[in-house]
Protein backbone atom coordinates (compact mmCIF):
# COMPACT_ATOMS: atom_id res chain seq x y z
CA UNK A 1 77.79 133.69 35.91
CA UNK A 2 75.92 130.55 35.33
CA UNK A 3 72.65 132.92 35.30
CA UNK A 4 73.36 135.04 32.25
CA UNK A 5 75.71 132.15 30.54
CA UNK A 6 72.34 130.21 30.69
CA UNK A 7 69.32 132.26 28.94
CA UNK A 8 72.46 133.22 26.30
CA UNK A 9 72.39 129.66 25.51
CA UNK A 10 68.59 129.21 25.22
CA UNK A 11 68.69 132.03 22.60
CA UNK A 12 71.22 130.62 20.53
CA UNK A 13 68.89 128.12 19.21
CA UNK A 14 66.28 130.72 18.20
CA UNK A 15 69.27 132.60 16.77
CA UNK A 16 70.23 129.89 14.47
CA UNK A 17 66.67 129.28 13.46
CA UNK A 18 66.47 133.04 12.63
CA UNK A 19 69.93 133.68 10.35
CA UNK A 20 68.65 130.28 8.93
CA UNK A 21 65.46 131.16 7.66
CA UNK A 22 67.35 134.64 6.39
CA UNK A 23 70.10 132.30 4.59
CA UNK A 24 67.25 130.17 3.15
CA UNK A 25 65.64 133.71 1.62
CA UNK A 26 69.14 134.24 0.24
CA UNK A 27 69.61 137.40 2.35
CA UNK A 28 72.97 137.96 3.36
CA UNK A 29 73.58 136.97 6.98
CA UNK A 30 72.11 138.44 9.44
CA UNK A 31 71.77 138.24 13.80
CA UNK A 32 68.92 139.80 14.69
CA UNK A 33 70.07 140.61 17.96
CA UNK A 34 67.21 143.10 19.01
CA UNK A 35 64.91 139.84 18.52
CA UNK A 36 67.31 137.90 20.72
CA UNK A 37 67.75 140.33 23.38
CA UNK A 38 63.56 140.45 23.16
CA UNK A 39 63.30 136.74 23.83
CA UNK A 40 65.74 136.38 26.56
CA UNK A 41 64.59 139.08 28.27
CA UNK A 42 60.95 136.82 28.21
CA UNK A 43 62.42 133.74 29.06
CA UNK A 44 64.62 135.11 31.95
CA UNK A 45 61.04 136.88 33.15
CA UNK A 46 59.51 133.75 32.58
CA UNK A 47 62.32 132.09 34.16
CA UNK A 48 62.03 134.01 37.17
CA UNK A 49 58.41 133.97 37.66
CA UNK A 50 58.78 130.19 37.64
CA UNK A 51 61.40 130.17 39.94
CA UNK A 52 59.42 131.88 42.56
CA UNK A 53 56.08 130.48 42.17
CA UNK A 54 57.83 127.01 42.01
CA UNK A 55 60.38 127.90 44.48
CA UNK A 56 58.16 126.86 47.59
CA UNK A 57 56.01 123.82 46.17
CA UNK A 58 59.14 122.20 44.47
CA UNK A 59 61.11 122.77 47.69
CA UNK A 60 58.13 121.28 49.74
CA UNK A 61 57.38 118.38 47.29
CA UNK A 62 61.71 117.51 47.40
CA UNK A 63 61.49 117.84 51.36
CA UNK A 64 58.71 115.80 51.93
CA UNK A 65 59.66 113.37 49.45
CA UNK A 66 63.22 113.26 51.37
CA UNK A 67 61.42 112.94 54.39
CA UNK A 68 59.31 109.96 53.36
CA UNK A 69 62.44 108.37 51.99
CA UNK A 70 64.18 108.79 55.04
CA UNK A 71 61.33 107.60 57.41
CA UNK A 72 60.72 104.70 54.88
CA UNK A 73 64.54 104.05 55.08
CA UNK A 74 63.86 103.89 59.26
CA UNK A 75 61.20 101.90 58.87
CA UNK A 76 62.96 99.34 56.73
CA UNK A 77 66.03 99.54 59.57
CA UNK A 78 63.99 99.10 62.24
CA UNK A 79 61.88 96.38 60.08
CA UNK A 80 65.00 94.59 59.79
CA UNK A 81 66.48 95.12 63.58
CA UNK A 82 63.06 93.36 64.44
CA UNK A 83 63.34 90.69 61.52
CA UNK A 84 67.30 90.21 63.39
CA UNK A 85 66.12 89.91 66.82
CA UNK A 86 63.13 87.12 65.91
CA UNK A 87 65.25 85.50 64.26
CA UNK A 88 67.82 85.68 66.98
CA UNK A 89 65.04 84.58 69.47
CA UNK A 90 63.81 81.73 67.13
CA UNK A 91 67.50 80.65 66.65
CA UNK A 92 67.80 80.49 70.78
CA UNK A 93 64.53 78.83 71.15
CA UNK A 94 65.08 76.02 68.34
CA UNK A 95 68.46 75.39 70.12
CA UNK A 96 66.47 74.99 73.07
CA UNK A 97 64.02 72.70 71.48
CA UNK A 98 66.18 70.33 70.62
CA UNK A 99 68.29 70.02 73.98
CA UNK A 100 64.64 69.96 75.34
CA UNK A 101 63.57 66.88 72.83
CA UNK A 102 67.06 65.36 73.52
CA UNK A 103 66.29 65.54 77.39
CA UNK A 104 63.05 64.19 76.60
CA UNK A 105 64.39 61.34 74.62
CA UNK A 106 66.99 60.29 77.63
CA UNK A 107 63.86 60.90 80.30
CA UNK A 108 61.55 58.39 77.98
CA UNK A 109 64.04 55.95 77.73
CA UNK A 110 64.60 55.92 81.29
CA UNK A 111 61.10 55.37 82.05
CA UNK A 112 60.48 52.72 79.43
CA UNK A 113 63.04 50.86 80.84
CA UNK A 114 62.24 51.56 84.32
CA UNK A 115 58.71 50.30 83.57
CA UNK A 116 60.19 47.31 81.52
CA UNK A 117 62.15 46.11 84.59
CA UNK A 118 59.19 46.81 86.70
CA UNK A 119 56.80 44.46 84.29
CA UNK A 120 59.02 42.17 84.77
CA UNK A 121 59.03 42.28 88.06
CA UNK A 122 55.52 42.11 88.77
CA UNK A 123 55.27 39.22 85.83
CA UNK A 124 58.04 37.23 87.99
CA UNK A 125 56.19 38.02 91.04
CA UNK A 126 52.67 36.97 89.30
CA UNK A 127 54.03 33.62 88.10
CA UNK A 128 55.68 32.42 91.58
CA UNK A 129 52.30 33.28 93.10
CA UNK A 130 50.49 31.11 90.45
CA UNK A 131 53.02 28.66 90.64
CA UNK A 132 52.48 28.31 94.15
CA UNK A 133 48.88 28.78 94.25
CA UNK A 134 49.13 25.54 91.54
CA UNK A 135 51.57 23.40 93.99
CA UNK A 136 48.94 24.44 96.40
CA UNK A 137 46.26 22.96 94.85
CA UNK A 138 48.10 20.28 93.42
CA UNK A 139 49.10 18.93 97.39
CA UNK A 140 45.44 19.69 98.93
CA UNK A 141 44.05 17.91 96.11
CA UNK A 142 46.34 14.84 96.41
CA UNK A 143 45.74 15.23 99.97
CA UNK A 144 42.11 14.56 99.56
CA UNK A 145 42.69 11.97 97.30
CA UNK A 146 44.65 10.40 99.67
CA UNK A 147 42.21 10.54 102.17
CA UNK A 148 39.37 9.36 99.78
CA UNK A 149 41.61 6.32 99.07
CA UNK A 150 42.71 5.58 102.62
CA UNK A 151 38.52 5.77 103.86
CA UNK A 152 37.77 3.57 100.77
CA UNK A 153 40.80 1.22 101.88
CA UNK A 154 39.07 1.11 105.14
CA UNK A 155 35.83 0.75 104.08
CA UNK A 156 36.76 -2.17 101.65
CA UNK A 157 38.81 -4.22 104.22
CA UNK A 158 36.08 -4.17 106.92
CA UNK A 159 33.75 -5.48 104.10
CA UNK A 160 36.36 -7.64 103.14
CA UNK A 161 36.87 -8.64 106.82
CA UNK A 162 33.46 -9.02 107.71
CA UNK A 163 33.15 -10.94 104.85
CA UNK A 164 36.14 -13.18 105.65
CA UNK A 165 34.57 -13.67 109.34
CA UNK A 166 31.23 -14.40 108.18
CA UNK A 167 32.41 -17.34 106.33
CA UNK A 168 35.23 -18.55 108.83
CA UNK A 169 33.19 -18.19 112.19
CA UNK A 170 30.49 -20.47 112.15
CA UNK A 171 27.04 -20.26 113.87
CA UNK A 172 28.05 -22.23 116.59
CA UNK A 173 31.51 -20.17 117.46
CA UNK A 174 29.58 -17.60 117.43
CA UNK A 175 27.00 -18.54 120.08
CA UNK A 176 30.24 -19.60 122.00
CA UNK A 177 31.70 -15.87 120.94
CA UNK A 178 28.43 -14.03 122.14
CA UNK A 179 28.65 -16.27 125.50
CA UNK A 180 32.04 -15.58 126.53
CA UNK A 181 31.31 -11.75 125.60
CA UNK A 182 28.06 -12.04 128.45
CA UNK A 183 30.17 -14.03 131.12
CA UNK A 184 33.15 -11.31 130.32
CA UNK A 185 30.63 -8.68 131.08
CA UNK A 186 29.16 -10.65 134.53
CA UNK A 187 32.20 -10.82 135.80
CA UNK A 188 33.50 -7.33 135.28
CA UNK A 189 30.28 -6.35 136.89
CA UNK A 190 30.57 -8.48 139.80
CA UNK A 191 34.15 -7.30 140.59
CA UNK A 192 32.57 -3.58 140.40
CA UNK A 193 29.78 -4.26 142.92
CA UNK A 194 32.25 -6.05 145.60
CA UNK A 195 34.81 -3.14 144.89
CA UNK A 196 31.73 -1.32 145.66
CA UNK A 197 30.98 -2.54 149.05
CA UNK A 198 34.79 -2.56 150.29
CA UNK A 199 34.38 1.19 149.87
C-alpha cells in the first residue's frame, strides 16, 4: 500500500505545477493525468532501478557501519573494564602503600630509638673509661710525684745531715770515730780467726 500511496504523492506536486501553469494561461482547469501517469511510471522505474542497484551497497555500507559501531562500542567496554580493573589494582596498591609507609614509619622509629639508647650507651661507656683512664693518670702521676718528693726529701736531709755532722764532729772526734771503727773491725776479726781454730 505504502508503494503505490508513495509515487501518487510525488506526482501531486508536478500535478499542481501543471493545472497551475494552465490556471495562469486562463484555461479552464485541467489534470493532465496522461502526463501524471507518464511521470510516475518514470519515477517508480527510476525508483526501482535505484532500489536494486543501491539495494546491496546501502545494505553493506549500514552493516558495516553497524558493525564498526558495535565493535567500537566493545572496544570502549572493554577499554573501560581495563580502565576499572587499573584502577581497582592502583586503589589496592595505594592502600598498600600507605600501610607499607606506616610500617615503615613504626620500624624507623624503632630503630632511631634503638640506636639513640645504644649511643648512649656506648657514650656512658666511653666517658667511665676516660674517667678512669683520667683517675688513672691522675694517681700514677701523684704517685711519681710522691716518689720524686720523698727521694728529694732524702736527698736533702743527708745533705742537710752531713752538713749538720760536718760542723758538729770535729777533726779530732773524728780521728777518735775512725779509731774506734779500726779497733771494732780488729776485734771482730780476731774473734773470727779463734772461732776458726776451735773448728
Amino acid at each position: 500500500m505504502t508503494r503505490l500511496v508513495l509515487p501518487f504523492l510525488l506526482a501531486l506536486p508536478s500535478a499542481a505545477l501543471a493545472s497551475g501553469e494552465a490556471a495562469a494561461e486562463g484555461e479552464a482547469f485541467h489534470v493532465p493525468w496522461a502526463s501524471i501517469g507518464f511521470h510516475t511510471l518514470n519515477l517508480a522505474i527510476l525508483l526501482v532501478a535505484l532500489f536494486f542497484l543501491l539495494r546491496r551497497p546501502l545494505s553493506d555500507a549500514l552493516a558495516n557501519r553497524s558493525a564498526l559501531i558495535r565493535r567500537s562500542l566493545q572496544e570502549a567496554r572493554d577499554a573501560k573494564e581495563a580502565a576499572e580493573a587499573l584502577l581497582e589494582d592502583l586503589e589496592e596498591r595505594l592502600a598498600g602503600f600507605e600501610f607499607q609507609v606506616d610500617g615503615l614509619k613504626r620500624e624507623m622509629a624503632q630503630q632511631a630509638e634503638e640506636e639513640r639508647l645504644a649511643i648512649v650507651e656506648r657514650a656512658r661507656h666511653e666517658a667511665e673509661a676516660i674517667r678512669s683512664a683520667g683517675e688513672r693518670a691522675i694517681r700514677d702521676e701523684v704517685a711519681r710525684a710522691r716518689r720524686g718528693l720523698q727521694e728529694e726529701v732524702v736527698t736533702l736531709s743527708v745533705a742537710l745531715a752531713r752538713q749538720l755532722l760536718e760542723r758538729q764532729v770535729a777533726e779530732a772526734d773524728q780521728e777518735r770515730l775512725v779509731g774506734d771503727l779500726l779497733a771494732r773491725m780488729q776485734s771482730d776479726g780476731d774473734r773470727g780467726g779463734r772461732s776458726g781454730h776451735v773448728v
